[in-house]
PDB file of N, CA and C in Angstrom:
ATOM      1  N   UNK A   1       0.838  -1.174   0.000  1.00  0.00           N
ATOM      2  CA  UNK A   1       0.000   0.000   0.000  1.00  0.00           C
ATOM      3  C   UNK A   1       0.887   1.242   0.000  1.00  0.00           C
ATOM      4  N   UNK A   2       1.023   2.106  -0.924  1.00  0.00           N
ATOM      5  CA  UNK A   2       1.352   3.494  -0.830  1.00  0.00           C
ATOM      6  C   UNK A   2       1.265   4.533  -0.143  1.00  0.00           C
ATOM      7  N   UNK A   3       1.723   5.013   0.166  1.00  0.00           N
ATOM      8  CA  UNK A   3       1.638   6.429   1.117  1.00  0.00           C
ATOM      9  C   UNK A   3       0.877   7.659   0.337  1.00  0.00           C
ATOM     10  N   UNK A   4      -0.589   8.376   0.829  1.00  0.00           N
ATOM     11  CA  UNK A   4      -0.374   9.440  -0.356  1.00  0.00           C
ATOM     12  C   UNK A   4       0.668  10.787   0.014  1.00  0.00           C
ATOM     13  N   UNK A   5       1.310  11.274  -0.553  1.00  0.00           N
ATOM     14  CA  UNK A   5       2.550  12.433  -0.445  1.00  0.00           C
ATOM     15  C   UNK A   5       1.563  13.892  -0.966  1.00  0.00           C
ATOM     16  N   UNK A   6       2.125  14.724  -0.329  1.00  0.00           N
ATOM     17  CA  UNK A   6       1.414  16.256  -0.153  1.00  0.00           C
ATOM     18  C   UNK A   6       2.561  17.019  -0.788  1.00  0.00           C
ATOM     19  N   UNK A   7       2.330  18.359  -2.107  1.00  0.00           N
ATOM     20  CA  UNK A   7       2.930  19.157  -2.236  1.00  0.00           C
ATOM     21  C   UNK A   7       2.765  20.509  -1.427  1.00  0.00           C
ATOM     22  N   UNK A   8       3.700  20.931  -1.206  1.00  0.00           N
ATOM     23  CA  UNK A   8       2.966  22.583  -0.127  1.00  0.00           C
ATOM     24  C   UNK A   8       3.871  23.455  -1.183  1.00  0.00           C
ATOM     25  N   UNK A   9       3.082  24.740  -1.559  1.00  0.00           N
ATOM     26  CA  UNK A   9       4.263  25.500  -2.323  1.00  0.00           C
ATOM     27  C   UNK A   9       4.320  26.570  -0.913  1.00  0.00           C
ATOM     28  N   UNK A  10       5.378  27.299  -0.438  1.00  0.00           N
ATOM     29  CA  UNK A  10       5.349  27.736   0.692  1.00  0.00           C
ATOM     30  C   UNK A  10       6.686  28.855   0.040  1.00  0.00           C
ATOM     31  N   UNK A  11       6.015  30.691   0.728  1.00  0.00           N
ATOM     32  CA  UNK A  11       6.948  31.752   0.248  1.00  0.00           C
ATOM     33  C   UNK A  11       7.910  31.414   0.787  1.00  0.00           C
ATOM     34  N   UNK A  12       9.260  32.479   0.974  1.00  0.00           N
ATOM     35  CA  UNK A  12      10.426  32.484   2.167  1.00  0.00           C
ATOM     36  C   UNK A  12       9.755  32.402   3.909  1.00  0.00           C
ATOM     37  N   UNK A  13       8.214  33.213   3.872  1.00  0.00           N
ATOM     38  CA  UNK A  13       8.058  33.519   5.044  1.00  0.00           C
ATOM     39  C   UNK A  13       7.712  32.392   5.555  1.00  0.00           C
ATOM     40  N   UNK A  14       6.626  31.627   4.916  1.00  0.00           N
ATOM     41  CA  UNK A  14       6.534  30.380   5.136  1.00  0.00           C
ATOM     42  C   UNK A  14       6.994  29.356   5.316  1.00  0.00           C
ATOM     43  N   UNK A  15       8.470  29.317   4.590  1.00  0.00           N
ATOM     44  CA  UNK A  15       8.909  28.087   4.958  1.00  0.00           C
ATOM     45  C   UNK A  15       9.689  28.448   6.520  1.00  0.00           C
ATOM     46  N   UNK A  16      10.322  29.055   6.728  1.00  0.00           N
ATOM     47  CA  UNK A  16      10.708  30.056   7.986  1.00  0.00           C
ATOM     48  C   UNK A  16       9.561  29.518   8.796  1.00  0.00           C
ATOM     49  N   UNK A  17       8.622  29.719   9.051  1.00  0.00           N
ATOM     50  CA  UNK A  17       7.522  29.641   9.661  1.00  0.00           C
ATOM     51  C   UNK A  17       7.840  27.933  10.175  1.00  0.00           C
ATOM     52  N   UNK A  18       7.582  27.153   8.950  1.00  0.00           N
ATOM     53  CA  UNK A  18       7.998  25.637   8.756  1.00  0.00           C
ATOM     54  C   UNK A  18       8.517  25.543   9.646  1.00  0.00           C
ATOM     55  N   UNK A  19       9.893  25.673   9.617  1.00  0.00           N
ATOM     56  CA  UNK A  19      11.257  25.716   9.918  1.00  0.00           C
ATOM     57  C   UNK A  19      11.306  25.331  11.309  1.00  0.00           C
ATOM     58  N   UNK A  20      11.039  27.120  11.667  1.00  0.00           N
ATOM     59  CA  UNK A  20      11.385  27.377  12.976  1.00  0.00           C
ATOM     60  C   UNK A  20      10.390  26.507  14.010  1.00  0.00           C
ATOM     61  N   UNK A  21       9.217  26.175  13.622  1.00  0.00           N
ATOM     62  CA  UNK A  21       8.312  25.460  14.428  1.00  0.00           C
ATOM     63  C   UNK A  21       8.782  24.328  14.853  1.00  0.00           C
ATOM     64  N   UNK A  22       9.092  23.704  13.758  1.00  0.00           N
ATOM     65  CA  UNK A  22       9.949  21.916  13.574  1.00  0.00           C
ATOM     66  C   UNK A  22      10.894  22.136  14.538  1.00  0.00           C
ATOM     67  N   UNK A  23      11.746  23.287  14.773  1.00  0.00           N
ATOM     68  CA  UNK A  23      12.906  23.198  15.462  1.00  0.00           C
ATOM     69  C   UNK A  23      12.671  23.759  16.547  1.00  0.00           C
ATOM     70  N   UNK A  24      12.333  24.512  16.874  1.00  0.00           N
ATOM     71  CA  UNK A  24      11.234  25.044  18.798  1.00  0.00           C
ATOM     72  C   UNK A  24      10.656  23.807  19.215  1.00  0.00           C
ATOM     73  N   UNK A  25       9.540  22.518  18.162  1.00  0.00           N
ATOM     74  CA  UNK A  25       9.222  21.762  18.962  1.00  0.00           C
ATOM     75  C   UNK A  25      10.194  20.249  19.256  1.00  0.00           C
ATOM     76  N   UNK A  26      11.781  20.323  18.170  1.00  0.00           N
ATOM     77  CA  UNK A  26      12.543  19.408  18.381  1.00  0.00           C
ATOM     78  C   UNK A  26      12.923  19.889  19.964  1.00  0.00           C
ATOM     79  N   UNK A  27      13.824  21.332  20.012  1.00  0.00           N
ATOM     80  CA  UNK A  27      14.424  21.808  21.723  1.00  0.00           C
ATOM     81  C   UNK A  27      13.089  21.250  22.612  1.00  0.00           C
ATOM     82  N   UNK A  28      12.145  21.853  22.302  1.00  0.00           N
ATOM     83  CA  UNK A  28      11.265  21.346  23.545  1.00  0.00           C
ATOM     84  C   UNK A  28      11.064  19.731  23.945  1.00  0.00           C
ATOM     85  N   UNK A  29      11.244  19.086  22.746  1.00  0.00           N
ATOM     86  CA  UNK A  29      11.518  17.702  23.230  1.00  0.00           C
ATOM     87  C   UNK A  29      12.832  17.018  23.596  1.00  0.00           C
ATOM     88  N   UNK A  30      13.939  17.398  23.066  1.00  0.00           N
ATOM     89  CA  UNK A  30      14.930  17.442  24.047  1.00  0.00           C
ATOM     90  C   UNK A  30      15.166  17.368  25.144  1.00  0.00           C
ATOM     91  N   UNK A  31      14.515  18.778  25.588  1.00  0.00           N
ATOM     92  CA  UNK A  31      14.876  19.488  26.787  1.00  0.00           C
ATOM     93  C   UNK A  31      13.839  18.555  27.935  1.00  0.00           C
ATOM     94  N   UNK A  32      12.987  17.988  27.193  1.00  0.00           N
ATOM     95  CA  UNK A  32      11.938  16.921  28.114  1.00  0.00           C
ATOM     96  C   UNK A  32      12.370  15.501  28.236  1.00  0.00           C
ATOM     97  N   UNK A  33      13.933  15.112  27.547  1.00  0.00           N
ATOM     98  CA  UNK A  33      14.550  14.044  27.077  1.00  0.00           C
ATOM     99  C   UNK A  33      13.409  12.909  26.229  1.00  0.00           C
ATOM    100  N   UNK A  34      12.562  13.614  25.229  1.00  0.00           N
ATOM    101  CA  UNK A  34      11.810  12.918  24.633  1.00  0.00           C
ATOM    102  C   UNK A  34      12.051  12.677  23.213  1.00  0.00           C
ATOM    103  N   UNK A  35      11.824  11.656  22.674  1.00  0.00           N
ATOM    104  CA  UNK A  35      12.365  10.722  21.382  1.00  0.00           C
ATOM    105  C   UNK A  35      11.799  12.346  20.135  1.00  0.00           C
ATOM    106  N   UNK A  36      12.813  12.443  19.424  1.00  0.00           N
ATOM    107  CA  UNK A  36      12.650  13.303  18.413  1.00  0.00           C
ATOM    108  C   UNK A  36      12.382  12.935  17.046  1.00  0.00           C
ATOM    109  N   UNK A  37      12.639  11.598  17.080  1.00  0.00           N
ATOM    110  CA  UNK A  37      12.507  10.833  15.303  1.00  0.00           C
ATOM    111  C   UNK A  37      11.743  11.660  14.674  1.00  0.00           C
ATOM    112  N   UNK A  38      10.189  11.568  14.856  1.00  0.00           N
ATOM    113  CA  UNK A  38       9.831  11.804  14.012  1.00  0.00           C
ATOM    114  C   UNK A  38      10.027  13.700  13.585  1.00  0.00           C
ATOM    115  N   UNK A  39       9.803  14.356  14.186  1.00  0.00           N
ATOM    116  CA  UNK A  39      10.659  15.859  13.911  1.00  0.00           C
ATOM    117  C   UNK A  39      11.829  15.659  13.043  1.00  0.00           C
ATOM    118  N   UNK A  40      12.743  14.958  13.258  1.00  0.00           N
ATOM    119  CA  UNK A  40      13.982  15.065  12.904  1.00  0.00           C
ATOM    120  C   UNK A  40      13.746  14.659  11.563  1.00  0.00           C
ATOM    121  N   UNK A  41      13.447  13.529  11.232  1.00  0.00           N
ATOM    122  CA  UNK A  41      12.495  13.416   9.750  1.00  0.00           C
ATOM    123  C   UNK A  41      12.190  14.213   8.825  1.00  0.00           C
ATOM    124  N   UNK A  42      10.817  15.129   9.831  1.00  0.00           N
ATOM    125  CA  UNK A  42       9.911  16.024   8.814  1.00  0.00           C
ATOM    126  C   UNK A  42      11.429  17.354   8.743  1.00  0.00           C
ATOM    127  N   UNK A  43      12.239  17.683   9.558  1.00  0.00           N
ATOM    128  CA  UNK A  43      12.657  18.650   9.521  1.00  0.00           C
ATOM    129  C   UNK A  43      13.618  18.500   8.341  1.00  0.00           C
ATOM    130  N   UNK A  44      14.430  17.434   8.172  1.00  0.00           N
ATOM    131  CA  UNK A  44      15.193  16.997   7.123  1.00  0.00           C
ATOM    132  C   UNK A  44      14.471  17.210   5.582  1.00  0.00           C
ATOM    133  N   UNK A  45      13.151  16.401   6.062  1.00  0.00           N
ATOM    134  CA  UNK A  45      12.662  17.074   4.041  1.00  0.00           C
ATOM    135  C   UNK A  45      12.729  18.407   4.427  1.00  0.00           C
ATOM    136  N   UNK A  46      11.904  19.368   5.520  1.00  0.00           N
ATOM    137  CA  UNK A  46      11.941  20.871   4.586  1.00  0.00           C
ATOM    138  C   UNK A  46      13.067  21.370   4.605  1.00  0.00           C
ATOM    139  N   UNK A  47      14.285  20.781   5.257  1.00  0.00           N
ATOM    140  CA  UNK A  47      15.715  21.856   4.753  1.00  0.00           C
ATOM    141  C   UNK A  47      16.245  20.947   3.601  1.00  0.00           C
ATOM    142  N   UNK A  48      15.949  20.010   2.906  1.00  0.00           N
ATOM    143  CA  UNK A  48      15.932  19.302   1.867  1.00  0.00           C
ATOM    144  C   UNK A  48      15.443  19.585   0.142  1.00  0.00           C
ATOM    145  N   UNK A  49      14.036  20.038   0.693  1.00  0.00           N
ATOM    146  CA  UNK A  49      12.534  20.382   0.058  1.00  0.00           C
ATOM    147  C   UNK A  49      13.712  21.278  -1.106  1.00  0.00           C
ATOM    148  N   UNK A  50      13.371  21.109  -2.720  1.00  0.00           N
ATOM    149  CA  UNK A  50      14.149  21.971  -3.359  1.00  0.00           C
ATOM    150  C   UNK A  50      13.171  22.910  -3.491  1.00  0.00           C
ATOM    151  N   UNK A  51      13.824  23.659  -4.044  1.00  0.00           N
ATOM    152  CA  UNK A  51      12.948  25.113  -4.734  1.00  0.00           C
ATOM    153  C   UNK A  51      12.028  25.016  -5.568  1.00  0.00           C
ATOM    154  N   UNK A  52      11.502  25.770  -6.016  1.00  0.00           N
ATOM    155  CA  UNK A  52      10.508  25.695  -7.459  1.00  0.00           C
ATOM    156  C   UNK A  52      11.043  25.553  -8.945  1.00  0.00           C
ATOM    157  N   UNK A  53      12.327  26.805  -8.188  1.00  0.00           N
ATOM    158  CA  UNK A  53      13.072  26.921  -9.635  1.00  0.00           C
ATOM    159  C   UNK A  53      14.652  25.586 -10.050  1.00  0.00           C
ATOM    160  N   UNK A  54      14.601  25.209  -8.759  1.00  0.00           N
ATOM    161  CA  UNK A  54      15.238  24.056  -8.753  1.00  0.00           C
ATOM    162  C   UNK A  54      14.259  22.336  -9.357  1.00  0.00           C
ATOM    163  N   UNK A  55      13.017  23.043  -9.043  1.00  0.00           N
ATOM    164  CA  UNK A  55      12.378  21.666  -9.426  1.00  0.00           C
ATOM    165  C   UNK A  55      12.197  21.813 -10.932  1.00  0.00           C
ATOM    166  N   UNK A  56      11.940  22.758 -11.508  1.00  0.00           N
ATOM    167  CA  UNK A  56      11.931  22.652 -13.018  1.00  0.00           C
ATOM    168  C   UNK A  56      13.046  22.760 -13.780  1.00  0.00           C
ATOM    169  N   UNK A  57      14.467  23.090 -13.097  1.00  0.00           N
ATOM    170  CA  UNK A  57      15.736  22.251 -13.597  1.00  0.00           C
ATOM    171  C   UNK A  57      15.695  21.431 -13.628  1.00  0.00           C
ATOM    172  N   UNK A  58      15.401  20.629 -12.366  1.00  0.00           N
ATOM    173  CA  UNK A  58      15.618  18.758 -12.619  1.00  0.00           C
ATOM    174  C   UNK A  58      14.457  18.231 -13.914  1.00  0.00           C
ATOM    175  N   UNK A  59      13.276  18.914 -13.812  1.00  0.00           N
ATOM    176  CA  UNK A  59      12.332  17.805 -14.301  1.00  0.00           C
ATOM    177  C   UNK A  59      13.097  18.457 -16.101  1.00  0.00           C
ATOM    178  N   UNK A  60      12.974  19.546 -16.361  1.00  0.00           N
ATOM    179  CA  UNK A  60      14.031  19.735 -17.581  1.00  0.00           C
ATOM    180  C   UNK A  60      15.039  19.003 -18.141  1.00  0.00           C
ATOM    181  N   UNK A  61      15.824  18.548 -16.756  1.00  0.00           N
ATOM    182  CA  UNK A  61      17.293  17.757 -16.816  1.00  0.00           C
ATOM    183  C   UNK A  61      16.712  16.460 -17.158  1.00  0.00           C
ATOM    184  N   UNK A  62      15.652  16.013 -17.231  1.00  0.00           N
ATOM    185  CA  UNK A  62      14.650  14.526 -16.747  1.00  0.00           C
ATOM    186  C   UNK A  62      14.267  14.388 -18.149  1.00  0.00           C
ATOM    187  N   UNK A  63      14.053  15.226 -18.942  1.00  0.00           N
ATOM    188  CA  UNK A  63      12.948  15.599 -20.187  1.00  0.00           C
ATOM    189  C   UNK A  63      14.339  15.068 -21.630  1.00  0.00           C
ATOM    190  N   UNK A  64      15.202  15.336 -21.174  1.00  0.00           N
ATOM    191  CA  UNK A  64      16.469  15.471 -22.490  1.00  0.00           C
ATOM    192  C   UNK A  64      16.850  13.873 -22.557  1.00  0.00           C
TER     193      UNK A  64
END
């Protein structure tokens, strides 16, 4: 069975927004010595997550 996967298009402010949340609620679990996996995860795709203008290089690079 497949997973279904979500696109978010998200400005600078937004992903910031992303960001900083993922990482305020990783410290707070830390600091409670509580298991972070799954944070650490989601936080990895969005500092991962390419750009827009990076995604239509690749799919370009994909097309030739």
């Amino acid at each position: 069975m497949s997973e279904e996967k979500r696109i978010l298009e998200l400005d600078k402010y937004e992903y910031g927004v992303i960001f900083h949340s993922l990482n305020d609620k990783r410290t707070a679990l830390l600091k409670e010595k509580q298991p972070t996996d799954a944070i650490d995860d989601v936080l990895i795709k969005v500092i991962d997550a390419p750009s827009l203008k990076k995604r239509r290089e690749r799919y370009r690079a994909d097309e030739r």
